[in-house]
N, C-alpha and C. Protein backbone atom coordinates (compact mmCIF):
# COMPACT_ATOMS: atom_id res chain seq x y z
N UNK A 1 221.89 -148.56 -124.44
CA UNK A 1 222.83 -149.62 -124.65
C UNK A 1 224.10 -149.45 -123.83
N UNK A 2 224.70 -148.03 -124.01
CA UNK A 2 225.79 -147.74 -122.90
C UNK A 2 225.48 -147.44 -121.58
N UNK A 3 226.22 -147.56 -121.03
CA UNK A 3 225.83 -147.64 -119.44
C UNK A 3 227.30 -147.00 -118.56
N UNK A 4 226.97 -146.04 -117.98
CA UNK A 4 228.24 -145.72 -117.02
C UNK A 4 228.37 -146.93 -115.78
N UNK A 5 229.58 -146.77 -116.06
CA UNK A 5 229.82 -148.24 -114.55
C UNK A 5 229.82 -147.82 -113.42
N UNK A 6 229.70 -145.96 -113.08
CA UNK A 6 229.17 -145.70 -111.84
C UNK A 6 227.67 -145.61 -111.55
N UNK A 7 226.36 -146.42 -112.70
CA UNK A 7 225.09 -146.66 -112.78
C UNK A 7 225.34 -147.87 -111.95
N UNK A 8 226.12 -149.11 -112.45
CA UNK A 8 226.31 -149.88 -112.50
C UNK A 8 226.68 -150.84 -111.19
N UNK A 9 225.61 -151.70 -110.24
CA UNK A 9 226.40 -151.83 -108.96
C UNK A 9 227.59 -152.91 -108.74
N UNK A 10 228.52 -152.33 -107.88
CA UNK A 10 229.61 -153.25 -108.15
C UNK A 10 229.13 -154.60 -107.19
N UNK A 11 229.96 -155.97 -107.77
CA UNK A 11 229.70 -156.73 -107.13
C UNK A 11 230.29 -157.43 -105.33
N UNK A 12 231.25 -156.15 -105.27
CA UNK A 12 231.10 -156.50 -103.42
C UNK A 12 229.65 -155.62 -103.46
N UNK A 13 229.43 -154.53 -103.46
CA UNK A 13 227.60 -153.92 -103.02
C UNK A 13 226.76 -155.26 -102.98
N UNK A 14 226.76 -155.75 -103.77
CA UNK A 14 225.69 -156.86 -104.47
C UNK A 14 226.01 -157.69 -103.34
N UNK A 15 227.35 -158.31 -103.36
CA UNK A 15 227.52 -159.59 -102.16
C UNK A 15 226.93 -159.27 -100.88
N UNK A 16 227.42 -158.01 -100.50
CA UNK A 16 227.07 -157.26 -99.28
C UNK A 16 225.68 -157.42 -99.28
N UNK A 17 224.66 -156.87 -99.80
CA UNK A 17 223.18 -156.72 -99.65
C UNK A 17 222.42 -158.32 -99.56
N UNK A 18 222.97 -158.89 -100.37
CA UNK A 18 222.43 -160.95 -100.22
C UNK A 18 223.13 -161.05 -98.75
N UNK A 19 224.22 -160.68 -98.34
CA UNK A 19 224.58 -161.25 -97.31
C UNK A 19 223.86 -160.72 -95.90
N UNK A 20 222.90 -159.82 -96.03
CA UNK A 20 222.79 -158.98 -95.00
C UNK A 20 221.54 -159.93 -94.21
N UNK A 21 220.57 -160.34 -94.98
CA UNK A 21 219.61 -160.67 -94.17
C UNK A 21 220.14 -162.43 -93.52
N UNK A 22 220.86 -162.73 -94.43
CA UNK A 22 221.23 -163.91 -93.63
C UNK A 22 222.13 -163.45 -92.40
N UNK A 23 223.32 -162.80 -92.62
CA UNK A 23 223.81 -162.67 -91.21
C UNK A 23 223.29 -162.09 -90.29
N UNK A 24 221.74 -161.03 -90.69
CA UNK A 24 220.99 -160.82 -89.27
C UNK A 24 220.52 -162.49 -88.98
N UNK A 25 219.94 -163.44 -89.50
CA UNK A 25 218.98 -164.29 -88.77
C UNK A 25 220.06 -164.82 -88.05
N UNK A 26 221.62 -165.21 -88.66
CA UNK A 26 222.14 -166.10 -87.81
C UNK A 26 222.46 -165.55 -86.66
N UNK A 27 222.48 -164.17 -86.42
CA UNK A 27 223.59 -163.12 -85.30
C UNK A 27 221.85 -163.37 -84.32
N UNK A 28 220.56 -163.36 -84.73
CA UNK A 28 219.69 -163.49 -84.05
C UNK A 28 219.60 -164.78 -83.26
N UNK A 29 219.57 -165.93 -84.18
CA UNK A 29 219.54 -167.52 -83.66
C UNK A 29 221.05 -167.19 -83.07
N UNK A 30 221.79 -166.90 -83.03
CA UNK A 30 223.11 -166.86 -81.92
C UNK A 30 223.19 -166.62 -80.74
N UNK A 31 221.90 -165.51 -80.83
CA UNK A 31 221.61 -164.72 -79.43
C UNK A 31 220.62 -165.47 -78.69
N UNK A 32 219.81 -166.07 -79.70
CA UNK A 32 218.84 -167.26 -79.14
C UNK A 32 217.50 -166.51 -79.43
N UNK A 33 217.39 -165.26 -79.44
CA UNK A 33 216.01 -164.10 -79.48
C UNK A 33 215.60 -164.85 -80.81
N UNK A 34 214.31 -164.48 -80.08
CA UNK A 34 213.11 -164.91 -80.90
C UNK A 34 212.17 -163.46 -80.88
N UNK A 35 211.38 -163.41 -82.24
CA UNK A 35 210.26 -162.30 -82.58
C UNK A 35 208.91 -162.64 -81.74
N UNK A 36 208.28 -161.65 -81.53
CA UNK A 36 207.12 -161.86 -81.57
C UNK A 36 205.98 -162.06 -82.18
N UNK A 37 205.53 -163.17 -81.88
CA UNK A 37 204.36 -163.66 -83.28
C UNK A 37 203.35 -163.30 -82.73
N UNK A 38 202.57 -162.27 -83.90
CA UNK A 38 201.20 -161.70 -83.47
C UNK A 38 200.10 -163.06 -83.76
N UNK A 39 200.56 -164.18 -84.10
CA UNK A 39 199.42 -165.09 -83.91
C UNK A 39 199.13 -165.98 -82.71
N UNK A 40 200.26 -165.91 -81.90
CA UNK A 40 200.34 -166.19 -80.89
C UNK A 40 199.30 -165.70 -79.90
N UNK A 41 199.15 -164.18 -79.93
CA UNK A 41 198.26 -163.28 -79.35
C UNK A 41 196.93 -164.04 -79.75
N UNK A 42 196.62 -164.04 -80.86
CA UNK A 42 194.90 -164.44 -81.42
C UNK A 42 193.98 -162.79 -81.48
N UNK A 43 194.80 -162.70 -82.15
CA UNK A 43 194.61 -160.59 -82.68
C UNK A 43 193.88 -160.92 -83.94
N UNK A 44 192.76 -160.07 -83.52
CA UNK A 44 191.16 -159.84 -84.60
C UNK A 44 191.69 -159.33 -85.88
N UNK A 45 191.87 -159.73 -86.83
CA UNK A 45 192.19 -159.28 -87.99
C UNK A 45 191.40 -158.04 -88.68
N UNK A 46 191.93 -156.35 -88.75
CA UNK A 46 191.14 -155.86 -88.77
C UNK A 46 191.40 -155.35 -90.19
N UNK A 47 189.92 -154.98 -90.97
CA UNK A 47 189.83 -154.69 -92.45
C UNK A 47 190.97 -152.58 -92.70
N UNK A 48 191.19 -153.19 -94.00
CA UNK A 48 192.00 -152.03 -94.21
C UNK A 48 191.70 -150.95 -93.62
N UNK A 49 192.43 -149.92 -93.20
CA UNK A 49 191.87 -148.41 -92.63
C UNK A 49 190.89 -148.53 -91.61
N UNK A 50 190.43 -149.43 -91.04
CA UNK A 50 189.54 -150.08 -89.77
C UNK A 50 188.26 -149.80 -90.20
N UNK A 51 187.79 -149.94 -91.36
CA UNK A 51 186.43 -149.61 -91.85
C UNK A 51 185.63 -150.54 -92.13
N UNK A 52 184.60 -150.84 -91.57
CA UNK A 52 183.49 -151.95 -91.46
C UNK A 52 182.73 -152.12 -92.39
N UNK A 53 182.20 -152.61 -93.44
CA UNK A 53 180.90 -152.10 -94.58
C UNK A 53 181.29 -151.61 -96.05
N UNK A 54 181.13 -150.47 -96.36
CA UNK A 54 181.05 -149.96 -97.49
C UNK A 54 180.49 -148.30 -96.90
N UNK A 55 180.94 -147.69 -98.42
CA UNK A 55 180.74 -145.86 -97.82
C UNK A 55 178.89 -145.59 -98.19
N UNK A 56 178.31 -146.73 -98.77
CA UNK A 56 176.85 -146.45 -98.94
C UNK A 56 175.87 -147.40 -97.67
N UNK A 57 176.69 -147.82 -96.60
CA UNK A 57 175.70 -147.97 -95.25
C UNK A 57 175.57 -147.18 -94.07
N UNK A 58 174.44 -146.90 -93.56
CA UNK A 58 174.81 -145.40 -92.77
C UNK A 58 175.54 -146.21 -91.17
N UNK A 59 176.02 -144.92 -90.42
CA UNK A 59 177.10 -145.15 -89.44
C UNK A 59 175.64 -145.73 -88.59
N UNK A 60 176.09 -147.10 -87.32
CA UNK A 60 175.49 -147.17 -86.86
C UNK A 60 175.29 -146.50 -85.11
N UNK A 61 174.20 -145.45 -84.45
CA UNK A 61 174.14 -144.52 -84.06
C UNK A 61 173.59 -145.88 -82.61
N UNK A 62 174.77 -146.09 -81.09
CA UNK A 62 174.87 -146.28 -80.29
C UNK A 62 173.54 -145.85 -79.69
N UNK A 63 173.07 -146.71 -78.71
CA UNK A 63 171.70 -146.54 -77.65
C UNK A 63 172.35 -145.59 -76.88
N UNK A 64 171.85 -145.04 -76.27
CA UNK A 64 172.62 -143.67 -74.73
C UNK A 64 172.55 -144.80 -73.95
N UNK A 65 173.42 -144.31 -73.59
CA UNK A 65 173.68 -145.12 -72.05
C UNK A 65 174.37 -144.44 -70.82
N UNK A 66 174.00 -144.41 -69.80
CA UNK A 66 174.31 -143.44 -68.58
C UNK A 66 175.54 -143.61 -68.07
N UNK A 67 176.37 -144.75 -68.48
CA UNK A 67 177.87 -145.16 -68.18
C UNK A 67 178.64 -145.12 -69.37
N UNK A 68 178.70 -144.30 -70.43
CA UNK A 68 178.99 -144.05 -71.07
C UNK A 68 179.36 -142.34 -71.94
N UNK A 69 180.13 -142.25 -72.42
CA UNK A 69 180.07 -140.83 -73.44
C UNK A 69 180.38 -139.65 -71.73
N UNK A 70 179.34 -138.43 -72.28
CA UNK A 70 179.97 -136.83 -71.83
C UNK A 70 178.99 -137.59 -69.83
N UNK A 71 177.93 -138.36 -69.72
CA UNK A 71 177.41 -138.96 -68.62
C UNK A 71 178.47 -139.47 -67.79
N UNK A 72 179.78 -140.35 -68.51
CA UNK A 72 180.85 -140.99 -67.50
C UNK A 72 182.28 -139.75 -67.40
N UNK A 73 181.87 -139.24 -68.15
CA UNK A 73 182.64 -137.84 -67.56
C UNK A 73 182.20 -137.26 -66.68
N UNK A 74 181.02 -136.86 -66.83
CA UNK A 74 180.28 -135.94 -65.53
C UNK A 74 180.83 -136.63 -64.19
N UNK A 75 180.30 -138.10 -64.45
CA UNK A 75 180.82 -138.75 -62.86
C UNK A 75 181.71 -138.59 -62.56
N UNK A 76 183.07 -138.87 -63.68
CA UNK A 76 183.90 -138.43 -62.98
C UNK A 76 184.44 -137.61 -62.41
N UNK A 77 183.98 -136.31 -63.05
CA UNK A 77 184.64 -134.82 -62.47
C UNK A 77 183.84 -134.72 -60.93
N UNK A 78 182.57 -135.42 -61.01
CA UNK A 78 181.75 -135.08 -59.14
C UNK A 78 182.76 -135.84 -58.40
N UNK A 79 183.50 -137.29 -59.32
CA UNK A 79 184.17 -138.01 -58.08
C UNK A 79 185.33 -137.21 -57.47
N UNK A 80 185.82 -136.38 -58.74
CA UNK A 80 186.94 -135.76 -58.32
C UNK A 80 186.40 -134.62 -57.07
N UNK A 81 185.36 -133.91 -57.34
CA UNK A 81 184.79 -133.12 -56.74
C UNK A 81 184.70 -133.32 -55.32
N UNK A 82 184.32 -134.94 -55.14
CA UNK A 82 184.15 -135.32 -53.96
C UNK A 82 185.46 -135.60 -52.94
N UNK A 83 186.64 -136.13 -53.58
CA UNK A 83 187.75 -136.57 -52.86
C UNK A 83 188.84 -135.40 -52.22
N UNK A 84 188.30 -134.04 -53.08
CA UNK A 84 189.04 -133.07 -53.02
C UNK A 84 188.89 -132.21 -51.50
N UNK A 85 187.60 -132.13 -50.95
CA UNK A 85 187.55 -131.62 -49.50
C UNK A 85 187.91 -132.82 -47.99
N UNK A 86 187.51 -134.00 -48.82
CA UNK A 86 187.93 -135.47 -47.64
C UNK A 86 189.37 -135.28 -47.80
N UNK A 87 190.17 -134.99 -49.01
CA UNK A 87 191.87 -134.73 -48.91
C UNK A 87 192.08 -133.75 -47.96
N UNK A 88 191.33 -132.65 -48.17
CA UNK A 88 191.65 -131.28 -47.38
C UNK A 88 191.48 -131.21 -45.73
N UNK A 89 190.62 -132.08 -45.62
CA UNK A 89 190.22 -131.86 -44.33
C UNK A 89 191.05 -132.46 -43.21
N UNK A 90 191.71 -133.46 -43.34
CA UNK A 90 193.39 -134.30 -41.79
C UNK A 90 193.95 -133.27 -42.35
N UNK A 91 194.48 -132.43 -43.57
CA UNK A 91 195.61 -131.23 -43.87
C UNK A 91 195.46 -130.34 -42.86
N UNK A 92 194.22 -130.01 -42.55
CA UNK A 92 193.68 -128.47 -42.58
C UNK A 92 193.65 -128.80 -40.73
N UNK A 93 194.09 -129.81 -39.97
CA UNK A 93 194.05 -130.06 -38.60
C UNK A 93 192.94 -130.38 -38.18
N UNK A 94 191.73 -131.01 -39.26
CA UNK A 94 190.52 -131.54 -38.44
C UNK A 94 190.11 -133.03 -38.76
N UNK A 95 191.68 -133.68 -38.33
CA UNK A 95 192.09 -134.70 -38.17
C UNK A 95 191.45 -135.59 -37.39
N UNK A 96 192.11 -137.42 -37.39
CA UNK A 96 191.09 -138.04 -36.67
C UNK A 96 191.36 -137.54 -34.95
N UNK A 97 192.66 -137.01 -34.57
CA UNK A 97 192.59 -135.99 -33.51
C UNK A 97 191.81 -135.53 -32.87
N UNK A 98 190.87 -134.37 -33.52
CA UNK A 98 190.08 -133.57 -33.44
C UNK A 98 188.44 -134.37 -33.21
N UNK A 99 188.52 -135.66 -33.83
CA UNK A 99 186.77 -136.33 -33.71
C UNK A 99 186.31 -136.06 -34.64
N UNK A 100 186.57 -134.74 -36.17
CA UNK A 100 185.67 -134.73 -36.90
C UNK A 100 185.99 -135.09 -38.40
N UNK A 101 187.00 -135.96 -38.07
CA UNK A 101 187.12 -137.40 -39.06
C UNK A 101 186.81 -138.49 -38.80
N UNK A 102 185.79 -138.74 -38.68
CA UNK A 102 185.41 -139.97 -38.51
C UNK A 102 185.75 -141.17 -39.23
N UNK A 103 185.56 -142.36 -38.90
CA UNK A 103 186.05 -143.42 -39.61
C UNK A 103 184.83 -143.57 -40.92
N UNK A 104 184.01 -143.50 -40.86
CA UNK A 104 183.15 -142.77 -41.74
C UNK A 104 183.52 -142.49 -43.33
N UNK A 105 183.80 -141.28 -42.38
CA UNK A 105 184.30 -140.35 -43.44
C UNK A 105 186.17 -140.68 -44.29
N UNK A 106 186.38 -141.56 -43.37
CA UNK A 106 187.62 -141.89 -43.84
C UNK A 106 187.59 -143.25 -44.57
N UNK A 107 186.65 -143.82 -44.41
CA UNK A 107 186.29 -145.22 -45.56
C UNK A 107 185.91 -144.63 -46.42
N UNK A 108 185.17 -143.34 -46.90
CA UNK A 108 184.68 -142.54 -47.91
C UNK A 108 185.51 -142.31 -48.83
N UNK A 109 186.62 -141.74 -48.05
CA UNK A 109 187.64 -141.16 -49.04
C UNK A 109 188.75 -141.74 -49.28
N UNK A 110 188.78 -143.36 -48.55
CA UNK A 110 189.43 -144.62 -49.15
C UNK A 110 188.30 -145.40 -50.55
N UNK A 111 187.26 -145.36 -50.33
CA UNK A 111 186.23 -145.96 -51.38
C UNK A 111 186.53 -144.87 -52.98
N UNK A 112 186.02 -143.47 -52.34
CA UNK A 112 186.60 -142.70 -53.79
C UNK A 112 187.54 -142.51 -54.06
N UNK A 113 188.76 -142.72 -53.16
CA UNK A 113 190.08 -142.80 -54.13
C UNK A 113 190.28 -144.12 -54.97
N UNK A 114 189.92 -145.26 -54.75
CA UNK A 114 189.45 -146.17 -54.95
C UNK A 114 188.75 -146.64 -56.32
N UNK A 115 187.65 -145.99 -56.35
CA UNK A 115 186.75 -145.49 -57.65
C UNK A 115 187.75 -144.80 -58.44
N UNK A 116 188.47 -143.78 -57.95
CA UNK A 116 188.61 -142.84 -58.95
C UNK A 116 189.28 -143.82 -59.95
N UNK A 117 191.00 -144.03 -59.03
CA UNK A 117 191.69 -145.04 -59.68
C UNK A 117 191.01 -146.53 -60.81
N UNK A 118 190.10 -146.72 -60.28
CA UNK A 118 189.79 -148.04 -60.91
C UNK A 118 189.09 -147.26 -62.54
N UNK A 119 188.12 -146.29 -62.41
CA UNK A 119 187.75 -145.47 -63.74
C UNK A 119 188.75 -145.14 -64.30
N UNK A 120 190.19 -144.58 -64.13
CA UNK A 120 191.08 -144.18 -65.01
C UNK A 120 192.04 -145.54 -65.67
N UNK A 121 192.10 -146.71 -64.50
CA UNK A 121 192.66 -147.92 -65.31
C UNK A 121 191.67 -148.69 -66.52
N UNK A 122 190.46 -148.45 -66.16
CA UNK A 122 189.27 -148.95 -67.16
C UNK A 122 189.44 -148.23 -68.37
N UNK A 123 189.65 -146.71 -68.36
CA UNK A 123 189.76 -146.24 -69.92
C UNK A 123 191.23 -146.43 -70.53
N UNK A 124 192.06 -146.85 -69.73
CA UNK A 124 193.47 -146.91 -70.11
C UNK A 124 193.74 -148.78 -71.32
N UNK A 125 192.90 -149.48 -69.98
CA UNK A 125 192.21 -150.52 -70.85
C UNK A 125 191.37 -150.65 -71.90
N UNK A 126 190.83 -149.61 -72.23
CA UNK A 126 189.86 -149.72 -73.16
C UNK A 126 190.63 -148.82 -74.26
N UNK A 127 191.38 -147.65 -74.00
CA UNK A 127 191.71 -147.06 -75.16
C UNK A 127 193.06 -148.19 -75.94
N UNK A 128 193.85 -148.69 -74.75
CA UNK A 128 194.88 -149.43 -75.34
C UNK A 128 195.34 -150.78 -75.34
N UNK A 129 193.79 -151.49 -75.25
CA UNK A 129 193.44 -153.07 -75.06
C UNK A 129 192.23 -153.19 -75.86
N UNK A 130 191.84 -152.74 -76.50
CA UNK A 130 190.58 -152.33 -77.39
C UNK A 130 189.95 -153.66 -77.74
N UNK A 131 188.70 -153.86 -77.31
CA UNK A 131 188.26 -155.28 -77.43
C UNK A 131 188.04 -155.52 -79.11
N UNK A 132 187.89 -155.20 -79.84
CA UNK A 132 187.50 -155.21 -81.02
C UNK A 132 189.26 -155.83 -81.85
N UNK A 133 189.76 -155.72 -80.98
CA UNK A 133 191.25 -156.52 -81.67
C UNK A 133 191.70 -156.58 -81.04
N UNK A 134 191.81 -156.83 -79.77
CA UNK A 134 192.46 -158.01 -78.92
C UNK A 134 191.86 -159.03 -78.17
N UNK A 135 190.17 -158.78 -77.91
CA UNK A 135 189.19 -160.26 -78.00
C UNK A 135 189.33 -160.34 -76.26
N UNK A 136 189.85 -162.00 -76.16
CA UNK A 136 189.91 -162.24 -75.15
C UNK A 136 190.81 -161.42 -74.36
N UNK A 137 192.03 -160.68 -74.59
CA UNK A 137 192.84 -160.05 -73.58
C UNK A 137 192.50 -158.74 -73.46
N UNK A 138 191.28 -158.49 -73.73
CA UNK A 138 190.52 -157.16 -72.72
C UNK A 138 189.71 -157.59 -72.01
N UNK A 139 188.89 -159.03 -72.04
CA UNK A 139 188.36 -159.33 -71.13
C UNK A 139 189.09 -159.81 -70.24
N UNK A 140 190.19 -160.06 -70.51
CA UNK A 140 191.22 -160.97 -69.07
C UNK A 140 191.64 -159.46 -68.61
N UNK A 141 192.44 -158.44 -68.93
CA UNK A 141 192.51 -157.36 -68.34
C UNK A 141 191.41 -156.24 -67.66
N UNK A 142 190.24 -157.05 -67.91
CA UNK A 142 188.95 -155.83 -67.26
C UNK A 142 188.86 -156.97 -65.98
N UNK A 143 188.95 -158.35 -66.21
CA UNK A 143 188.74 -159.32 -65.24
C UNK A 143 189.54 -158.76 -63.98
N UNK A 144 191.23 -158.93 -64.60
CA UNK A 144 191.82 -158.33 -63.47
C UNK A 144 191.47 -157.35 -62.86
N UNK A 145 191.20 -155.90 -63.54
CA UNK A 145 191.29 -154.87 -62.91
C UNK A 145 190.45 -155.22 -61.80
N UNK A 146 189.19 -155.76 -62.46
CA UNK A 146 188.35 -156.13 -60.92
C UNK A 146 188.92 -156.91 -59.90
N UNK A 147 189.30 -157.78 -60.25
CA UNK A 147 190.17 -158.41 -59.55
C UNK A 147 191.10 -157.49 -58.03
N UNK A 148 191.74 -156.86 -58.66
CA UNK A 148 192.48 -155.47 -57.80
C UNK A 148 191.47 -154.46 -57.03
N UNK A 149 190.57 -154.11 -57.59
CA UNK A 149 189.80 -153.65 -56.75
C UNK A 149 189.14 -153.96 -56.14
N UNK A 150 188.59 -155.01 -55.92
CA UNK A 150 188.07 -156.16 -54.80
C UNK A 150 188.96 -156.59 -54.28
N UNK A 151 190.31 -156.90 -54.53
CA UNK A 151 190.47 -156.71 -53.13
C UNK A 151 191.65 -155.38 -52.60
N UNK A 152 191.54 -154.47 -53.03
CA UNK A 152 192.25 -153.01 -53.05
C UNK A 152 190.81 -152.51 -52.11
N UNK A 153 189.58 -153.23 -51.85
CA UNK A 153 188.24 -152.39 -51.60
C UNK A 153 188.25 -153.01 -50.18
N UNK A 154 188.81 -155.03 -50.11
CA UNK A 154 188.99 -155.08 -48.94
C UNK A 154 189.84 -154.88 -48.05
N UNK A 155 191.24 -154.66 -48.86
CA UNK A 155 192.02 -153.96 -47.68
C UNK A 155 191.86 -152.73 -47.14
N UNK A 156 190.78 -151.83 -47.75
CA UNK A 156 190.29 -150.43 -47.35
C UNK A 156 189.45 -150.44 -46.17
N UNK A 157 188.59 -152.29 -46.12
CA UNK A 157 187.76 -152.68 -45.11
C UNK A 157 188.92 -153.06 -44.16
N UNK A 158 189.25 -153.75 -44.19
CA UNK A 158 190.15 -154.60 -43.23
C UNK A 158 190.61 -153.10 -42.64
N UNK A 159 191.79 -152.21 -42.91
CA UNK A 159 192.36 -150.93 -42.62
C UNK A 159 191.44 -150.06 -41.77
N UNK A 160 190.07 -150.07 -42.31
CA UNK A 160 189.19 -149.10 -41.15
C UNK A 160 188.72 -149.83 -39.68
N UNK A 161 188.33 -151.51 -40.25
CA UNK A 161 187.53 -151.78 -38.94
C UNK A 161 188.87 -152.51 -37.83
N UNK A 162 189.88 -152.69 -38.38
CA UNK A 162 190.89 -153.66 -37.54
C UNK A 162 192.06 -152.80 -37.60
N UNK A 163 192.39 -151.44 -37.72
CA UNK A 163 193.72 -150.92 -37.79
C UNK A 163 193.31 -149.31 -38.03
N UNK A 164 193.92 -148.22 -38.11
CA UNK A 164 194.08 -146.91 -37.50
C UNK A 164 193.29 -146.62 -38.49
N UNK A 165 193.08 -146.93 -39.78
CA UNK A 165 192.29 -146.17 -40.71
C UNK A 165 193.15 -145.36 -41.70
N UNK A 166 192.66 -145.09 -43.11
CA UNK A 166 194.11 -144.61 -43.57
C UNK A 166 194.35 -143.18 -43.76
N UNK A 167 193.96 -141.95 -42.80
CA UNK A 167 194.33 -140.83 -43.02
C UNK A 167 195.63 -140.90 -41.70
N UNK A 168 195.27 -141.74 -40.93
CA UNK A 168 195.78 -142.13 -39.42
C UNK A 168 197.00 -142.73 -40.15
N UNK A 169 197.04 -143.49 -40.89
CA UNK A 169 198.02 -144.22 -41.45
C UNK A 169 198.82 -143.00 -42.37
N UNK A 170 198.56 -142.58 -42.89
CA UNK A 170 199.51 -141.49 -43.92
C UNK A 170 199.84 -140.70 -43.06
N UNK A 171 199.32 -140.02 -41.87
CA UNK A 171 199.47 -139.31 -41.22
C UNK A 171 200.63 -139.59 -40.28
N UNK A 172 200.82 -140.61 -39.66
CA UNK A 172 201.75 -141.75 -39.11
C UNK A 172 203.25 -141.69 -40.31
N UNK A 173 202.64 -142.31 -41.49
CA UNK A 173 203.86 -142.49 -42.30
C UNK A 173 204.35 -140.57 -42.78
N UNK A 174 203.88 -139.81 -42.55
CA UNK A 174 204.64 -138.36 -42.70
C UNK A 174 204.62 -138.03 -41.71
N UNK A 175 204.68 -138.49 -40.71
CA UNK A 175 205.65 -137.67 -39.34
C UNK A 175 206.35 -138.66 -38.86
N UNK A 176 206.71 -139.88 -39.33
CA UNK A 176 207.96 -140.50 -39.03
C UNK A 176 209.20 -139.85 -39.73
């Protein structure tokens, strides 16, 4: 029944706290900023804790697939494998200079740098564009990426058959 009046909140506290969310919206509409509406996006509505089913259906166990899992790792570590002696070799003075860089060999190691890059933007897309809740804007972002590498693949063409080639070209741009 008794009550200490330091339990008790006083009524500037009280005015203060009603007043707060209104003077954020107006100090917002002042500034003109607007939120972002996640419906705007068209974002997959996903079930609590991201769990599909019930705990009595078993997990469903993926087909293998050779572009996929510890298989698209392997590739990648050979791609790395591969770009690492085509880097070494204009370093090491057996430059297009020398004849035993061929243009060849230098579209090679424009194509796998190429590859490499385009595999590391694909999982970057996939871990943080995740089609399963964002729908259409992982397919518009996988669209692009291709997009960039077609033509990131023809300026690698254009560069070898109509211009110095690009170890000739880096090579050029570090000794200016």
């Amino acid at each position: 029944m008794f009550r200490s009046t330091l339990l008790q909140p006083s009524r500037a506290l009280a005015s203060r706290t009603l007043l707060r969310p209104a003077a954020a919206s107006t100090s917002a509409a002042t500034l003109g900023l607007r939120a972002l509406s996640f419906k705007s996006l068209r974002l997959t509505p996903q079930p609590p804790g991201g769990i599909i089913g019930n705990v009595n259906e078993p997990v469903a166990v993926p087909l293998p697939d050779a572009s996929h899992g510890s298989y698209h790792w392997s590739f990648e570590r050979l791609l790395v494998v591969g770009i690492v002696p085509l880097t070494v070799l204009p370093l090491a003075g057996l430059g297009p200079a020398s004849g035993l860089f061929t243009p060849v060999m230098d579209a090679t190691l424009g194509s796998l740098v190429l590859m490499h890059s385009h595999l590391g933007f694909e999982s970057c897309i996939i871990d943080y564009i995740p089609k399963r809740v964002y729908g259409v804007w992982h397919k518009l972002a996988i669209y692009a990426l291709w997009t960039g590498t077609a033509t990131a693949l023809y300026g690698i063409y254009k560069m070898e058959t109509e211009d110095i080639g690009l170890t000739a070209a880096v090579s050029a741009i570090w000794s200016a």
